[in-house]
N, C-alpha and C. Protein backbone atom coordinates (compact mmCIF):
# COMPACT_ATOMS: atom_id res chain seq x y z
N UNK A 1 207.05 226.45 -85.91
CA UNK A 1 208.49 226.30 -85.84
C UNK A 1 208.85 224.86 -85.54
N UNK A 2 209.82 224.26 -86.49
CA UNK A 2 210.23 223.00 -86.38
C UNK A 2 210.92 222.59 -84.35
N UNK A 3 210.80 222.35 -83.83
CA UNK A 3 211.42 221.69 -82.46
C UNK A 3 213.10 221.84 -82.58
N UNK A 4 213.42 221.10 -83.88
CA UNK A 4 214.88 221.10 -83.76
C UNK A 4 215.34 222.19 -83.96
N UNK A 5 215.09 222.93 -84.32
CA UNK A 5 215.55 224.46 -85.05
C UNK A 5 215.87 224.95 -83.72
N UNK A 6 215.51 225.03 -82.62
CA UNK A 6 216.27 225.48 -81.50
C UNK A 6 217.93 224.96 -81.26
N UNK A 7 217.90 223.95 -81.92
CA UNK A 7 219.67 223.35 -82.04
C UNK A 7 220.63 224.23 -83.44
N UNK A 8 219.91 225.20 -84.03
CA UNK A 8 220.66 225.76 -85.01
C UNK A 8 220.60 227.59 -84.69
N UNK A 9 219.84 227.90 -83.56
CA UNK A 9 219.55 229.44 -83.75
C UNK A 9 220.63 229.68 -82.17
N UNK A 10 221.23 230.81 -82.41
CA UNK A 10 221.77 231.45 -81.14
C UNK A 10 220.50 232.83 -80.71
N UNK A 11 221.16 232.86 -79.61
CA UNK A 11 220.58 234.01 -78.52
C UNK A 11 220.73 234.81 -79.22
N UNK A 12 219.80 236.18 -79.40
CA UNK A 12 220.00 237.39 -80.41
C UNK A 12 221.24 238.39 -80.21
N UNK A 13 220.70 238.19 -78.21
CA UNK A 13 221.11 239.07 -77.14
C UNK A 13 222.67 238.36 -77.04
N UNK A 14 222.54 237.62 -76.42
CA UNK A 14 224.45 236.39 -76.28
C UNK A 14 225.14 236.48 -77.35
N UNK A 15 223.89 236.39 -78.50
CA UNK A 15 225.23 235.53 -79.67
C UNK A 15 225.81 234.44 -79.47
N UNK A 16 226.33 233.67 -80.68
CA UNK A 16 226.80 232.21 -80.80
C UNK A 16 227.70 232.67 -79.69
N UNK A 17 228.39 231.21 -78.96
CA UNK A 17 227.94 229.82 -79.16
C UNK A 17 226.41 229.79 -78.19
N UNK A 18 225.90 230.99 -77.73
CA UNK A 18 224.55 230.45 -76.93
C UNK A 18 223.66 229.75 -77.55
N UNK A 19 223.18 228.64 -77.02
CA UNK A 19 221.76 228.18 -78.01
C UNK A 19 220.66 228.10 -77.34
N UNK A 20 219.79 228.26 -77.59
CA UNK A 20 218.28 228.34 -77.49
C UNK A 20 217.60 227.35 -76.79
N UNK A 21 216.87 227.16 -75.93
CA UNK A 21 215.76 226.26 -75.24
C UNK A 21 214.49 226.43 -75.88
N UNK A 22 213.99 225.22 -76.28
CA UNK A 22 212.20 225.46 -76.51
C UNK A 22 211.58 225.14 -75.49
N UNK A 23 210.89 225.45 -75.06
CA UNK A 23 209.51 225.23 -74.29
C UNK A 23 208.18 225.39 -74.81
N UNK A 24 207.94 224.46 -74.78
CA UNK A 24 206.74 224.16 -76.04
C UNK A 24 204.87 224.01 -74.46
N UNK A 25 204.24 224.93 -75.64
CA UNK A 25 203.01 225.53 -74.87
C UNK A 25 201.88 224.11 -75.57
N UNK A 26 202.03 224.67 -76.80
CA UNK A 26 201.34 223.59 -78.06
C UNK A 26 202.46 223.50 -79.07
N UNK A 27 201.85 222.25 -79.31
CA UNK A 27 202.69 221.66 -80.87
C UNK A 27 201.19 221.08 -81.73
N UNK A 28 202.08 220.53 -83.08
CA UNK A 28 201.28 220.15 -84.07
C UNK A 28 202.26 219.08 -84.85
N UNK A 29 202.15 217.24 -83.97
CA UNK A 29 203.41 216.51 -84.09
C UNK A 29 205.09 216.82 -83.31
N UNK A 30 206.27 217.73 -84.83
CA UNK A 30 207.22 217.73 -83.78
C UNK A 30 207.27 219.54 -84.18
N UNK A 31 206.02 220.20 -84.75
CA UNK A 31 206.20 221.95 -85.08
C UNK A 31 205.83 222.52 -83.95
N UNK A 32 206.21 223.47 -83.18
CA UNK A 32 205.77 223.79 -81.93
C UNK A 32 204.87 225.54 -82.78
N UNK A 33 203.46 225.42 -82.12
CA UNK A 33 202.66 226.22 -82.87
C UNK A 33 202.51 227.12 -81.13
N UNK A 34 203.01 226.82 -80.35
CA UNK A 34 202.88 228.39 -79.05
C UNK A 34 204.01 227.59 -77.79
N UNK A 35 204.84 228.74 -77.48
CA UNK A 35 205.46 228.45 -76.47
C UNK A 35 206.70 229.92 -76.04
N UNK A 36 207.94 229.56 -76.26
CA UNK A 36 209.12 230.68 -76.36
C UNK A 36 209.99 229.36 -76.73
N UNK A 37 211.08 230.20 -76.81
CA UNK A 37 212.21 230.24 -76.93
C UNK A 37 213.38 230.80 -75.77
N UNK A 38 213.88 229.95 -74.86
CA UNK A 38 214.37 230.84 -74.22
C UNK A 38 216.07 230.60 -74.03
N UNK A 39 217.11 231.63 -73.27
CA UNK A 39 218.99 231.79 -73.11
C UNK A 39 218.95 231.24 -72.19
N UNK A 40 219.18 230.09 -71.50
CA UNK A 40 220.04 229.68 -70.37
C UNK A 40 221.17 230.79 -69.89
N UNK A 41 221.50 231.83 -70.45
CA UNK A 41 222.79 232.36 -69.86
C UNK A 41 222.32 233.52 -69.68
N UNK A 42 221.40 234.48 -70.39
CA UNK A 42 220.88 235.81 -70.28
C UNK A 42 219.38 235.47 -69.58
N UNK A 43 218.62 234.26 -69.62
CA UNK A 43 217.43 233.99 -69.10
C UNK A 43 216.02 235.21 -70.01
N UNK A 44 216.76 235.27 -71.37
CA UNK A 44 215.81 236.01 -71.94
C UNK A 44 214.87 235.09 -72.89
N UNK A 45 213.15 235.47 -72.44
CA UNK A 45 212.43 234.27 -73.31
C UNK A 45 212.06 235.53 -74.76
N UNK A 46 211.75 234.57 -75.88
CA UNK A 46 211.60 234.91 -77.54
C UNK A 46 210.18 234.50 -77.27
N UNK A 47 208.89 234.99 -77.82
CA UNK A 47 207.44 233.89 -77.74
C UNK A 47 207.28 233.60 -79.02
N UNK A 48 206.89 232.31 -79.20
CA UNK A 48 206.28 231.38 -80.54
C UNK A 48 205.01 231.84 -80.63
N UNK A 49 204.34 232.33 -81.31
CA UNK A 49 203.30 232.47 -81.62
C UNK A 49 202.56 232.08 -83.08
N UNK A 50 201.53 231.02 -83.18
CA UNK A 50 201.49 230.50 -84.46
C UNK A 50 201.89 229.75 -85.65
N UNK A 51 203.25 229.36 -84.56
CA UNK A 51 204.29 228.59 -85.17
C UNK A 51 205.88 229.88 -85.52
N UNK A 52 205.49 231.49 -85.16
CA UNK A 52 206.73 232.39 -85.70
C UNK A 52 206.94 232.92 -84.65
N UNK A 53 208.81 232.51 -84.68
CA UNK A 53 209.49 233.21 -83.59
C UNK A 53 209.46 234.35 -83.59
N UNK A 54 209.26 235.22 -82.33
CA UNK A 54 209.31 236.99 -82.71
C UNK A 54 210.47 237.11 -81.71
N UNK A 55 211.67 237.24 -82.41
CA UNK A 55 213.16 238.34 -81.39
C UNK A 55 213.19 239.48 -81.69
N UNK A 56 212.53 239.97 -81.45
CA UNK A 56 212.36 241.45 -81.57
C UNK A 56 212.35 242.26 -80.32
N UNK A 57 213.04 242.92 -79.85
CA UNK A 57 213.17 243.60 -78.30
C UNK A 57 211.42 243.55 -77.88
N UNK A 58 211.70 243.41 -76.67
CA UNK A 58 210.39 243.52 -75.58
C UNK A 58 209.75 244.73 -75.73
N UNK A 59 211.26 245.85 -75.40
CA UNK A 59 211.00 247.26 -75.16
C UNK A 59 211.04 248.05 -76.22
N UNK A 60 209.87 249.01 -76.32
CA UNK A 60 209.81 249.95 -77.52
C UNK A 60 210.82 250.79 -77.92
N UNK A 61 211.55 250.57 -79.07
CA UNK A 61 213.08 251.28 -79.43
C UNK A 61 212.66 251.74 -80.69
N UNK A 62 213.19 252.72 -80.75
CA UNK A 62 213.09 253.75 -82.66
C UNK A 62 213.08 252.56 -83.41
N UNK A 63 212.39 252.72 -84.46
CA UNK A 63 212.59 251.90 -85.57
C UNK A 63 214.07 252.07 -86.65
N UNK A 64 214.90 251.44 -87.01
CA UNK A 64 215.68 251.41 -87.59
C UNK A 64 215.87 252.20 -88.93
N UNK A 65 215.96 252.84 -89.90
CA UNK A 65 215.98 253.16 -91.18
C UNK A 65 215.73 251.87 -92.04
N UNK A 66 214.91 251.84 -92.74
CA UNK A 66 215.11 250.82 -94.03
C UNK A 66 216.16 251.07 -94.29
N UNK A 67 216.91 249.96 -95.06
CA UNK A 67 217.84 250.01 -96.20
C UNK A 67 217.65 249.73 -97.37
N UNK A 68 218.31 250.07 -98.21
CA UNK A 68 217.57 250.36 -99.64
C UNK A 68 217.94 248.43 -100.22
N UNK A 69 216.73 248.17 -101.05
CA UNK A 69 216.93 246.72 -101.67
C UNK A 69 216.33 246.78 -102.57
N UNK A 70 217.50 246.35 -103.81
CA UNK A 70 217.37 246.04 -105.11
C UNK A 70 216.26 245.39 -105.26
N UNK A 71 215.12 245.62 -106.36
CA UNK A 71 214.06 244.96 -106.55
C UNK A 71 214.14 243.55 -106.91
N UNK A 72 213.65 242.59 -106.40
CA UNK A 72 213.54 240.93 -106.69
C UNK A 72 212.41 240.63 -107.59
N UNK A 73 212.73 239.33 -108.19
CA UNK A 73 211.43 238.72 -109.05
C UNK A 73 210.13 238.36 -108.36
N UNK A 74 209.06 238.50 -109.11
CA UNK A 74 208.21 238.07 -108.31
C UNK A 74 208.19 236.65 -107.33
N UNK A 75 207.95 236.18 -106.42
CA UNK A 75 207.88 235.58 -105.63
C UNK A 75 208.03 233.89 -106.12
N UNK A 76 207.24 233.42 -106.92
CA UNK A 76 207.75 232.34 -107.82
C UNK A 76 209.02 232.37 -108.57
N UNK A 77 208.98 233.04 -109.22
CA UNK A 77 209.79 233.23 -110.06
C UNK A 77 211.68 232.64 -109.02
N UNK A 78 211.40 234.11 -108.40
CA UNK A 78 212.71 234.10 -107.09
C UNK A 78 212.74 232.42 -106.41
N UNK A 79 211.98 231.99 -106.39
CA UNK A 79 211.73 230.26 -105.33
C UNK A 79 212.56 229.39 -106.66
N UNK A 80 211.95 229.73 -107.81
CA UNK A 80 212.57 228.54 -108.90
C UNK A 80 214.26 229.04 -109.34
N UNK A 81 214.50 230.37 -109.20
CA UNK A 81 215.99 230.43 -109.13
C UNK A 81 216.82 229.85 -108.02
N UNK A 82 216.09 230.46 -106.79
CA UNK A 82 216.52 229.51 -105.80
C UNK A 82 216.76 228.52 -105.28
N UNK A 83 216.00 227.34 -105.82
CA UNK A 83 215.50 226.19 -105.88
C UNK A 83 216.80 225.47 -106.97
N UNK A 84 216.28 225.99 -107.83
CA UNK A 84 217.98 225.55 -109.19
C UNK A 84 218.86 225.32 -109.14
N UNK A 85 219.68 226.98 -107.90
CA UNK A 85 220.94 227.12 -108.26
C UNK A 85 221.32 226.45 -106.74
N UNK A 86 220.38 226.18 -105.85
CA UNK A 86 221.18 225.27 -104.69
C UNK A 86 220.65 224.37 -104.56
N UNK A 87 220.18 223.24 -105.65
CA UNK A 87 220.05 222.23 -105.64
C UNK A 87 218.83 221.48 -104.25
N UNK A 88 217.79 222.24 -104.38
CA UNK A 88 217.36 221.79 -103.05
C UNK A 88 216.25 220.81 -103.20
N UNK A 89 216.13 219.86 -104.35
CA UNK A 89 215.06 218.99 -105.17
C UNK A 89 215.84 218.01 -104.39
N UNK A 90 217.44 217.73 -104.42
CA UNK A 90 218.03 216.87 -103.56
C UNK A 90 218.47 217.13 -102.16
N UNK A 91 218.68 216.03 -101.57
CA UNK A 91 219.63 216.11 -99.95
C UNK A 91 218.26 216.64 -99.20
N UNK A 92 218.72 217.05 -97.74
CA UNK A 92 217.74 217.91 -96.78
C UNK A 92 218.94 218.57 -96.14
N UNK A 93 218.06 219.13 -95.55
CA UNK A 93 219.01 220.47 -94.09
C UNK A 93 218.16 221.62 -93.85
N UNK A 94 218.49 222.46 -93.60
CA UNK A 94 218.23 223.73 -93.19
C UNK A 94 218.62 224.67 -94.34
N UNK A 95 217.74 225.31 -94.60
CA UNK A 95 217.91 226.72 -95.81
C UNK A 95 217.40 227.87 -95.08
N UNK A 96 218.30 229.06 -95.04
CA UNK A 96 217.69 230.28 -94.60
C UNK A 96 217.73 231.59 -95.59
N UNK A 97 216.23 232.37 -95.71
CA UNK A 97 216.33 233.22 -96.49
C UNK A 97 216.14 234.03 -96.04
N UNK A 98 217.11 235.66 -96.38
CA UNK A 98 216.79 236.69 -96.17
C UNK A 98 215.21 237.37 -95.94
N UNK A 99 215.27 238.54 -95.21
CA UNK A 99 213.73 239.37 -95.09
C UNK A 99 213.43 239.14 -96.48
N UNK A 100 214.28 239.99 -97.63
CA UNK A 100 213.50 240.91 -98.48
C UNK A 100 213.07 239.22 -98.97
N UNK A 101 213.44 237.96 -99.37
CA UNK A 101 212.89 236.98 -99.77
C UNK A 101 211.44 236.24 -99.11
N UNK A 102 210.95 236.53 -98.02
CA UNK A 102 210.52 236.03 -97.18
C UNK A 102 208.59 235.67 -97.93
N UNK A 103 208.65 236.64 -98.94
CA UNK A 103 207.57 235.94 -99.40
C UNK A 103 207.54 235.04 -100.26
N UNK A 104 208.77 234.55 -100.65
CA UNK A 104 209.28 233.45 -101.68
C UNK A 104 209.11 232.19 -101.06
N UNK A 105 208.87 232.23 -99.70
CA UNK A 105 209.66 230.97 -98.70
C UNK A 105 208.91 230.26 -98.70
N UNK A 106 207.37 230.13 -98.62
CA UNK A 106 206.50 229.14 -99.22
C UNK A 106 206.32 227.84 -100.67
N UNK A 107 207.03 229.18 -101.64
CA UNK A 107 207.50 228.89 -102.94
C UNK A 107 208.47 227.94 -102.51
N UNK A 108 209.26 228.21 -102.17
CA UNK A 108 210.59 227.84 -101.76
C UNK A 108 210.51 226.31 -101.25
N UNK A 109 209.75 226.68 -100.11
CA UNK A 109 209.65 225.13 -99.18
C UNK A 109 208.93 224.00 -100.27
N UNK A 110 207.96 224.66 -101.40
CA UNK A 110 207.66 223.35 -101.95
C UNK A 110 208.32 222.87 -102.88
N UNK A 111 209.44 223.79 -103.34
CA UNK A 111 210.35 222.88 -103.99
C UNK A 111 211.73 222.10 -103.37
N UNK A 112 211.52 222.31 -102.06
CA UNK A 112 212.72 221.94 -101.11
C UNK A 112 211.79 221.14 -100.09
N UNK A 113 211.03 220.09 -100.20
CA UNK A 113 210.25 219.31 -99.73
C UNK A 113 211.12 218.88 -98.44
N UNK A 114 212.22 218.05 -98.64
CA UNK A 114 213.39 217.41 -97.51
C UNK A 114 213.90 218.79 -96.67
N UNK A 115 214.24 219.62 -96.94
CA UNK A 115 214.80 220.98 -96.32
C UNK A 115 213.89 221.72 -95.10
N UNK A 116 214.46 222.43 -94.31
CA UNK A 116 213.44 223.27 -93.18
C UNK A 116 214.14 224.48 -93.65
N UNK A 117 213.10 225.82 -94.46
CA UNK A 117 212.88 226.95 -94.49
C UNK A 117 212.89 227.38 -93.49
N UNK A 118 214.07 228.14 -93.19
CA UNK A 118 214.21 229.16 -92.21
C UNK A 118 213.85 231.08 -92.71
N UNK A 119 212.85 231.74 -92.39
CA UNK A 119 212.39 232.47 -92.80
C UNK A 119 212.59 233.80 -92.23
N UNK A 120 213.71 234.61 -92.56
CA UNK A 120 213.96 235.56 -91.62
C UNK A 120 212.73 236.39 -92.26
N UNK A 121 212.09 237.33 -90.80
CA UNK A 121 211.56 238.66 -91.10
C UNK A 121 211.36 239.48 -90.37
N UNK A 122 211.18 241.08 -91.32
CA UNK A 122 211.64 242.29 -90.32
C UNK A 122 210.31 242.43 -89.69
N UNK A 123 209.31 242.13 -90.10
CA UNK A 123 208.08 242.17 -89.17
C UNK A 123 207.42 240.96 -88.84
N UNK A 124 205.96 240.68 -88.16
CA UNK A 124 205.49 239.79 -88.13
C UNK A 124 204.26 239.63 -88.97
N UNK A 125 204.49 238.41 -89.63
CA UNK A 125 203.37 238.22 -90.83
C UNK A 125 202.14 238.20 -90.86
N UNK A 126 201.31 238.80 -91.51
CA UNK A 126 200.24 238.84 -91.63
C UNK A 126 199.26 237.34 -91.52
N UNK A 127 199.51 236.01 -91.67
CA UNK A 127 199.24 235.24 -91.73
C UNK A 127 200.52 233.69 -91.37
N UNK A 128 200.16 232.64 -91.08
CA UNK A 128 201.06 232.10 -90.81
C UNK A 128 201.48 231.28 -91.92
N UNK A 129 202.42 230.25 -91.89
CA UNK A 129 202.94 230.17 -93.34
C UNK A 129 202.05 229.02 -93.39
N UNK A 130 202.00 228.82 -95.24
CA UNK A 130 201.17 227.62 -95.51
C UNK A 130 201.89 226.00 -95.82
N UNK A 131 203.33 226.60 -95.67
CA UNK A 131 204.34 225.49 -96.08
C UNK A 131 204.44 224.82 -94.58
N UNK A 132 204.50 223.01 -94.30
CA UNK A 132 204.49 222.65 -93.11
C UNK A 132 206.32 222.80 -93.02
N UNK A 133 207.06 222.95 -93.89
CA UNK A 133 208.55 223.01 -93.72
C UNK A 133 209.05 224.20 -93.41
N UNK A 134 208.62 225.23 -92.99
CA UNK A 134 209.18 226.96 -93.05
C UNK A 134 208.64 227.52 -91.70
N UNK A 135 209.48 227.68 -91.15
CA UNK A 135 210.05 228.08 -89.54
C UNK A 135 210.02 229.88 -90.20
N UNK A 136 209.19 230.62 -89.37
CA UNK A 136 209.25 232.08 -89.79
C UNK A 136 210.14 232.90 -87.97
N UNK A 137 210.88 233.67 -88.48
CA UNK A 137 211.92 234.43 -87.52
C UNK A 137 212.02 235.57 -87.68
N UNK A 138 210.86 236.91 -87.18
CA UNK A 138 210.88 237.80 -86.89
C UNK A 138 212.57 238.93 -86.22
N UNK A 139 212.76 239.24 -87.24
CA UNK A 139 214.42 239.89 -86.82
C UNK A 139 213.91 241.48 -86.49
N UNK A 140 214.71 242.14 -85.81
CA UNK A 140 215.00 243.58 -85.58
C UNK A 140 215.86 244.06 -86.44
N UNK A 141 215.40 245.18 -87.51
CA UNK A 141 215.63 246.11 -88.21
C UNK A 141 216.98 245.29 -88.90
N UNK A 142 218.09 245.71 -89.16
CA UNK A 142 219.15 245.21 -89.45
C UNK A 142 220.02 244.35 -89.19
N UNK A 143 219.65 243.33 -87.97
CA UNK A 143 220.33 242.35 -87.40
C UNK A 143 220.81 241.25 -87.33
N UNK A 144 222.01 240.85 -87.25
CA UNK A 144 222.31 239.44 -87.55
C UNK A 144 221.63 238.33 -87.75
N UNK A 145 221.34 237.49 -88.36
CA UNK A 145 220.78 236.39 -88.49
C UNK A 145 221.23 235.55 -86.81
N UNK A 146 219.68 235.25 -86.14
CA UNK A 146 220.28 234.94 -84.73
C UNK A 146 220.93 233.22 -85.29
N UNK A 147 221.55 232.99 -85.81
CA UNK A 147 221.70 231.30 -85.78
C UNK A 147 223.44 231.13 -85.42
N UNK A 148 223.27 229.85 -85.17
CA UNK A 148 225.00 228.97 -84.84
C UNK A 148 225.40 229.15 -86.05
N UNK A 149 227.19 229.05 -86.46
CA UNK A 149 227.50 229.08 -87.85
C UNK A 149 227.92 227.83 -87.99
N UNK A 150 228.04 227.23 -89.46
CA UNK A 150 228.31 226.16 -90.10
C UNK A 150 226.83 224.93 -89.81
N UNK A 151 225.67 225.68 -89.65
CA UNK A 151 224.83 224.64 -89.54
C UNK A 151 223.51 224.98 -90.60
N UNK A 152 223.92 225.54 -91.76
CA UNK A 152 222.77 225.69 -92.95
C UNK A 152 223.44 224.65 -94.20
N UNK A 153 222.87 224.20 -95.10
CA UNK A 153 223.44 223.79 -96.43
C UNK A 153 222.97 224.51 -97.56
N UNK A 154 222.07 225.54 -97.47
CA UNK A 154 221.97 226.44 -97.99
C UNK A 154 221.52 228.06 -97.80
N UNK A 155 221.41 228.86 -98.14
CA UNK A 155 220.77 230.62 -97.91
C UNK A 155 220.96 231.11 -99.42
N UNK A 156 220.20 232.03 -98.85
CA UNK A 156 220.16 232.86 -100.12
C UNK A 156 219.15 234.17 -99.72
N UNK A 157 220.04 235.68 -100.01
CA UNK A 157 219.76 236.97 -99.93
C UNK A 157 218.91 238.01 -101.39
N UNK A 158 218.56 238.62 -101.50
CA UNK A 158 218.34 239.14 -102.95
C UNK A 158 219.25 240.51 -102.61
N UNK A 159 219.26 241.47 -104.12
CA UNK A 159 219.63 242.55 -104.39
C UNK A 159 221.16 242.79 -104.02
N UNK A 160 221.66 243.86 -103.22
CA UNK A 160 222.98 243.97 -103.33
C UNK A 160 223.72 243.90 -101.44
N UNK A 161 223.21 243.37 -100.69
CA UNK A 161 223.70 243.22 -99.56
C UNK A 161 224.86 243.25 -99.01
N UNK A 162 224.58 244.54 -97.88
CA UNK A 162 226.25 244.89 -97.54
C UNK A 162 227.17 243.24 -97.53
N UNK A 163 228.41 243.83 -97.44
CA UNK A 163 229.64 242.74 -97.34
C UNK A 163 229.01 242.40 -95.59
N UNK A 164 229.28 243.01 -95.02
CA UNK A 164 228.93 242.25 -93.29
C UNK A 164 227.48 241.84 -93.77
N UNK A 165 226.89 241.59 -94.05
CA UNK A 165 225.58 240.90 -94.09
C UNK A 165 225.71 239.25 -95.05
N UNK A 166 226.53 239.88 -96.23
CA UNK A 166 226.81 238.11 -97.00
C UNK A 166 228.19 237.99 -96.37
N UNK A 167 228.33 238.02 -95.86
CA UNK A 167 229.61 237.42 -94.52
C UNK A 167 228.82 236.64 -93.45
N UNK A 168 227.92 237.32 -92.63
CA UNK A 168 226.89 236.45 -91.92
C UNK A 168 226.17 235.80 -92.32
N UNK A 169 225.64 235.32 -93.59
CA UNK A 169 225.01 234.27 -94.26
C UNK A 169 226.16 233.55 -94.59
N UNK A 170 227.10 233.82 -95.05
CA UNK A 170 228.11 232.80 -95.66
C UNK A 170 228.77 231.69 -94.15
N UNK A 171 229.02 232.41 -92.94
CA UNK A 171 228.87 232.06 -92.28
C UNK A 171 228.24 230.87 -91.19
N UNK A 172 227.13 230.86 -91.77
CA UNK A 172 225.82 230.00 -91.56
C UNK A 172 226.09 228.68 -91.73
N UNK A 173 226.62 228.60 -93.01
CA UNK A 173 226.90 227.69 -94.25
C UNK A 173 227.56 226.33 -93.89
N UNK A 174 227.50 225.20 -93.50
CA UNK A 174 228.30 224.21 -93.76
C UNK A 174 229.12 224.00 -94.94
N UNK A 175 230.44 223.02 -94.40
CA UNK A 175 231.14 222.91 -95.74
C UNK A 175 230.56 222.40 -96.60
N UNK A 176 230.92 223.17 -98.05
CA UNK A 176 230.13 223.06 -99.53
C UNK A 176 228.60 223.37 -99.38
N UNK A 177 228.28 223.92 -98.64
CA UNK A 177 226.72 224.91 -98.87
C UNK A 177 227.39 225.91 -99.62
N UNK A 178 225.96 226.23 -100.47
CA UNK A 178 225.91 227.53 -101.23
C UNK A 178 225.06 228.69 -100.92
N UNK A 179 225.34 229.77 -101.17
CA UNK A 179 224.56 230.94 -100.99
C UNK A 179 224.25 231.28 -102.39
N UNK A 180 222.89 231.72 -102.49
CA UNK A 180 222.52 232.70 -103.96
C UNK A 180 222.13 234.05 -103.68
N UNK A 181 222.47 234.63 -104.21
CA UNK A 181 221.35 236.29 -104.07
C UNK A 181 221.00 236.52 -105.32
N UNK A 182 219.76 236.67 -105.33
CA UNK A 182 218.59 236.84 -106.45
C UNK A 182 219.13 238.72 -107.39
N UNK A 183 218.57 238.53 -108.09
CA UNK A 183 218.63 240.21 -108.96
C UNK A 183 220.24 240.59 -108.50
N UNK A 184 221.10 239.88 -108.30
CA UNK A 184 222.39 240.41 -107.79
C UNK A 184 222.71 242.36 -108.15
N UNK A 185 223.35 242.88 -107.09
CA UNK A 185 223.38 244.09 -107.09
C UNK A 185 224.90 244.31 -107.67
N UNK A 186 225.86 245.18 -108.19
CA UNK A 186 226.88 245.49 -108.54
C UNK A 186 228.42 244.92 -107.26
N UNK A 187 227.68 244.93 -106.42
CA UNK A 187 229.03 244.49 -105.01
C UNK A 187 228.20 243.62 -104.65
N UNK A 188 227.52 242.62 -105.14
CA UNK A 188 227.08 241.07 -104.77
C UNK A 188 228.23 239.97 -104.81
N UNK A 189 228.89 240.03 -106.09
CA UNK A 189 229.94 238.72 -106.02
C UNK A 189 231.11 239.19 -105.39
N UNK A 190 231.47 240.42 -105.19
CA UNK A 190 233.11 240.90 -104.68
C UNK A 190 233.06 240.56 -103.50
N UNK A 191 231.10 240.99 -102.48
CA UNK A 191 230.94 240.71 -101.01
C UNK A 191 230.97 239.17 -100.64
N UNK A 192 230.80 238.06 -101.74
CA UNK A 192 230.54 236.92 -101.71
C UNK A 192 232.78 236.24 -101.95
N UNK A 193 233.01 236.39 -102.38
CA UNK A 193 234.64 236.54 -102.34
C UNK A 193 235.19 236.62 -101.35
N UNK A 194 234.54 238.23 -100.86
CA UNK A 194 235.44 238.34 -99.70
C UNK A 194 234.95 237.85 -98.37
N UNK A 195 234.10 237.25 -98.36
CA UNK A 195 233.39 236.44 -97.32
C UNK A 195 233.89 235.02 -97.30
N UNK A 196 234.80 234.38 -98.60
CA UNK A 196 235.65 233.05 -98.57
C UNK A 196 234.87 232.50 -98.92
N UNK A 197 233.82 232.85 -99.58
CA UNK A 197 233.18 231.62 -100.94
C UNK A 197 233.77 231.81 -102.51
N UNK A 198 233.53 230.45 -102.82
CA UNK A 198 233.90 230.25 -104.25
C UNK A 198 232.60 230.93 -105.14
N UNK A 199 232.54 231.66 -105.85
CA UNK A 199 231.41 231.80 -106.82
C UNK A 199 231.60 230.94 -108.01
N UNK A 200 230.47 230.23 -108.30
CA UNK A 200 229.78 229.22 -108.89
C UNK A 200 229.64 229.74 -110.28
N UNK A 201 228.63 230.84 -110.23
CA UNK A 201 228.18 231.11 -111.58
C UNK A 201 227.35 232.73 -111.42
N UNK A 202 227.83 233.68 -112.18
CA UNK A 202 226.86 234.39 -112.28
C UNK A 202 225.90 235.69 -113.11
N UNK A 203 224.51 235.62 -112.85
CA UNK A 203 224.00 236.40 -114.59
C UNK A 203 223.17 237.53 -113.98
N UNK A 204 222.05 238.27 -114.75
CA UNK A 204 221.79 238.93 -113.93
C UNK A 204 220.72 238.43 -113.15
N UNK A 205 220.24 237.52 -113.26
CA UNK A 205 219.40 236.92 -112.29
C UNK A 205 219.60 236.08 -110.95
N UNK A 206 221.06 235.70 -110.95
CA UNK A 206 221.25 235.14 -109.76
C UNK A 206 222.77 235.14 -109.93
N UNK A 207 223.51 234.72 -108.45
CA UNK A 207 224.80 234.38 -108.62
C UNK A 207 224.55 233.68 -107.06
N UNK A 208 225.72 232.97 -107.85
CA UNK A 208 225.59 231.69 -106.59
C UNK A 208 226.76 231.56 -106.37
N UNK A 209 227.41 230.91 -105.06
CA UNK A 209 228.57 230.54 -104.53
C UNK A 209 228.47 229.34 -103.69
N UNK A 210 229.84 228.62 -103.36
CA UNK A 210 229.74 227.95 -102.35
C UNK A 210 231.29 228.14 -101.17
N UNK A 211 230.46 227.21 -100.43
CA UNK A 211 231.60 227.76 -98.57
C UNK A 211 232.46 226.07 -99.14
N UNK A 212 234.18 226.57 -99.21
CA UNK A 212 235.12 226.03 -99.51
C UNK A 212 235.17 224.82 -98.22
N UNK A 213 235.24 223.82 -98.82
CA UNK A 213 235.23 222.60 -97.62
C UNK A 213 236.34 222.78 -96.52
């Protein structure tokens, strides 16, 4: 996990405006590879392990229901749409991708060299990532993306994601960031609308928008 990335994620538990403390165990330069994450206001610590944040409750709670997600392109494939339609060959910042993308994010980071891959996921990965740019973030079942809003320049979701879910990515977004969602689902661009982005362009392989300055 990048060091600074504690200046863009809120408390899972607080919610924005809380932000995050690192306490760094080991690093590797400025990636912190073991430590937590911890709330100044709730005093709840997150542990880094391997370089991936896990916010996932302490305490053993039912597992959530899946929700159903439109099938995505294979994993390349999904990184070079992504990569395209938000321009991430130029500029740097922060990009965050949905779970169901999360095996793209490697893909992803090497075509977004300047950018830090923010990597949401519903579990913890089998391996750690091979991209030195991609911060991995273990989420609970259906839950908000823990971050501050207006501090991404880009995201991007696949399939057809409720409206409160591309509302909380759109969210994220600095002025004129874009969001894409891959394989778009039938209520992809109406949820992207009514979330107060402009849509850009869209086919069945992607549709993209951006957050109105």
């Amino acid at each position: 996990m990048l060091l600074e990335l504690s200046e863009v994620l809120a408390c899972p538990r607080c919610g924005p405006p809380h932000v995050m403390v690192a306490v760094v165990h080991e690093s590797i330069g400025y990636r912190v590879t073991r430590g937590f994450l911890g709330c100044p206001t709730c005093d709840s610590r997150f542990p880094i392990e391997e370089g991936t944040v896990d916010f996932q409750p302490q305490e053993p709670l039912e597992q959530p229901e899946a929700s159903a997600v439109s099938p995505v392109f294979p994993a390349d494939e999904s990184a070079m749409l992504i990569g395209a339609v938000l321009g991430v060959a130029q500029g740097s910042g922060h990009l965050l991708l949905g779970p169901e993308l999360s095996e793209a994010a490697d893909a992803v980071a090497a075509l977004a060299e300047r950018w830090e891959v923010v990597s949401l996921n519903s579990a913890r990965p089998a391996h750690a990532a091979r991209s030195t740019n991609v911060s991995r973030i273990v989420v609970w079942g259906g839950e908000s993306p823990p971050v501050l809003p207006s501090r991404f320049g880009a995201a991007a979701l696949a399939g057809d994601p409720a409206p409160e879910r591309v509302g909380q990515f759109a969210g994220a977004l600095r002025s004129l960031g874009r969001l894409a969602i891959v394989a778009p689902g039938p209520g992809a661009v109406r949820a992207m609308q009514e979330a107060g982005l402009e849509v850009i362009a869209v086919d069945e392989r992607v549709a993209v928008a951006s957050r109105r300055s």
